[in-house]
Protein backbone atom coordinates (compact mmCIF):
# COMPACT_ATOMS: atom_id res chain seq x y z
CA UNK A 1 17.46 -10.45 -24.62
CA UNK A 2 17.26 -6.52 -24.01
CA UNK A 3 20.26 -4.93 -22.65
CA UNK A 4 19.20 -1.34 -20.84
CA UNK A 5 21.54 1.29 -20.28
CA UNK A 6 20.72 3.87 -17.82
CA UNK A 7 19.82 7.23 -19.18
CA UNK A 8 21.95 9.60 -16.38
CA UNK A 9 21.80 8.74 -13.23
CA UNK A 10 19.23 7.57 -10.62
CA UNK A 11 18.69 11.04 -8.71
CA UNK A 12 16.40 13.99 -8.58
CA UNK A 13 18.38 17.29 -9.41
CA UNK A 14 18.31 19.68 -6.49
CA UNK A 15 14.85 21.12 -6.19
CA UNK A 16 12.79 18.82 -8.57
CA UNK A 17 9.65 16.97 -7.45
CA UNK A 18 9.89 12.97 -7.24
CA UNK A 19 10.70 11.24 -10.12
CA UNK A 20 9.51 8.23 -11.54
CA UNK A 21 11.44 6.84 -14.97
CA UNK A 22 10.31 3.53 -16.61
CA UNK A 23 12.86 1.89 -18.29
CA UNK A 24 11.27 -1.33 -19.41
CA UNK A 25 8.42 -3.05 -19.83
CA UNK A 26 7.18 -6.15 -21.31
CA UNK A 27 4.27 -8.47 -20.83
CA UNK A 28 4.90 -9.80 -17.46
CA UNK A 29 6.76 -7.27 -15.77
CA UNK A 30 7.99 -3.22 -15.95
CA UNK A 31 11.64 -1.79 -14.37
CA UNK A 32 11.74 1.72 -13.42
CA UNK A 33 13.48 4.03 -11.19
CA UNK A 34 11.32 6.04 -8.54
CA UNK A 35 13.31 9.37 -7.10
CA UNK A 36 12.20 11.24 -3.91
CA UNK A 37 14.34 14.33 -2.67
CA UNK A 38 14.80 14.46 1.04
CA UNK A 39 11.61 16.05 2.51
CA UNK A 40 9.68 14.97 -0.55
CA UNK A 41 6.54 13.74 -0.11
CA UNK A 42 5.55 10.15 -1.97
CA UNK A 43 1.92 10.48 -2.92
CA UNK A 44 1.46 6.98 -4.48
CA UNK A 45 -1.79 4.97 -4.15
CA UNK A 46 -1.71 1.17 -3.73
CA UNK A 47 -1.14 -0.27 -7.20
CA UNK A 48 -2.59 -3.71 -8.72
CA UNK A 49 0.74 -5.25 -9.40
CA UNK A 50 3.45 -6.49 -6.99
CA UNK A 51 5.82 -4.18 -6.63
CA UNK A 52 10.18 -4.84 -5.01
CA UNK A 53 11.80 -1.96 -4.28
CA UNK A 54 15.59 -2.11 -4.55
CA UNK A 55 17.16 1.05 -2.87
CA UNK A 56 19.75 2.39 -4.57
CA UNK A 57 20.69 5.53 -2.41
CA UNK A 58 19.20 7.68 0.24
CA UNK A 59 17.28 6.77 3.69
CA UNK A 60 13.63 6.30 4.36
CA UNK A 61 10.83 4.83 6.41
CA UNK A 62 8.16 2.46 4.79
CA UNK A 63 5.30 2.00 5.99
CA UNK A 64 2.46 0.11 5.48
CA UNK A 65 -0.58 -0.86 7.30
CA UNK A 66 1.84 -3.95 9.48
CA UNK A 67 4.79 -2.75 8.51
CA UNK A 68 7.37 0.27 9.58
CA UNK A 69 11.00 -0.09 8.73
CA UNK A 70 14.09 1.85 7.80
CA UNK A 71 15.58 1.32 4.47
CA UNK A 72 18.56 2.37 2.90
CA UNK A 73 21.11 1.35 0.44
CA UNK A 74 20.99 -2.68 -0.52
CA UNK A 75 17.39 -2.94 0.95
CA UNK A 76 15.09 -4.62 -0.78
CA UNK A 77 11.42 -4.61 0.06
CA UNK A 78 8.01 -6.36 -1.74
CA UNK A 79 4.97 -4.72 -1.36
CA UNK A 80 1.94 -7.07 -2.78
CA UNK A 81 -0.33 -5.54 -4.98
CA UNK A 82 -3.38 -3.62 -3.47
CA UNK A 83 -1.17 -2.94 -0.23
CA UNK A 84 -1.46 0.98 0.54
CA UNK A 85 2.69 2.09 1.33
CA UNK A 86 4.27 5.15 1.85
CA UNK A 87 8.04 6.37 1.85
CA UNK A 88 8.22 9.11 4.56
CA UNK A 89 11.12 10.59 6.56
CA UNK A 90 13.12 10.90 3.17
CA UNK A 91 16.33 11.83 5.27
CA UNK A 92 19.14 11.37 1.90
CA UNK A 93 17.85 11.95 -1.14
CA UNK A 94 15.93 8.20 -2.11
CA UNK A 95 16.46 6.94 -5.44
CA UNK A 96 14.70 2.88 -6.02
CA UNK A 97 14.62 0.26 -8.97
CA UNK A 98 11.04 -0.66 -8.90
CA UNK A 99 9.90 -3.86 -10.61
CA UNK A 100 6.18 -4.30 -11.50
CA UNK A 101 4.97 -7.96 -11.82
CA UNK A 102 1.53 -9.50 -12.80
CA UNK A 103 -0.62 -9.73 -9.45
CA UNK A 104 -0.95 -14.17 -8.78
């Protein structure tokens, strides 16, 4: 067993770019925490793994290529692996848990 402990905690400081923080990662899967001030921009391609997004804070749209929906705090969102997404409209500062797991 591996007991993390959060290092600060899951926000961008005023006027810092997004932030991505990985806090774990073993063979099957990778925990990290993915910031985005409000009017930040999230510039991330598709990745090869499957991705859930659990939102800690702030308000968003995601959208995908079938998918546009409003997330805040308690949402919880998978994105499989290869699928282009986008946060946009970062109205409250965002701050995610993102888990990374093996593409099936």
């Amino acid at each position: 067993m591996r007991v993390l402990r959060a290092a600060g905690h899951f926000a961008v400081p005023d006027g810092e770019p997004n932030q991505y923080r990985e806090h774990l990662r073993v063979a099957e899967m990778s925990v990290g925490t993915y910031c985005i001030p409000v009017g930040g921009k999230d510039g991330q391609p598709a990745h090869s793994e499957d991705e859930v997004y659990v939102v800690a804070r702030g308000r968003a749209r995601l959208v995908t290529d079938d998918v546009d929906v409003m997330i805040g705090p308690g949402s919880v969102v998978y994105v499989p692996a290869g699928e282009e997404h986008q946060f946009v409209e970062v109205s409250e500062d965002l701050s995610v848990v993102v888990v990374f797991g093996p593409r099936r």
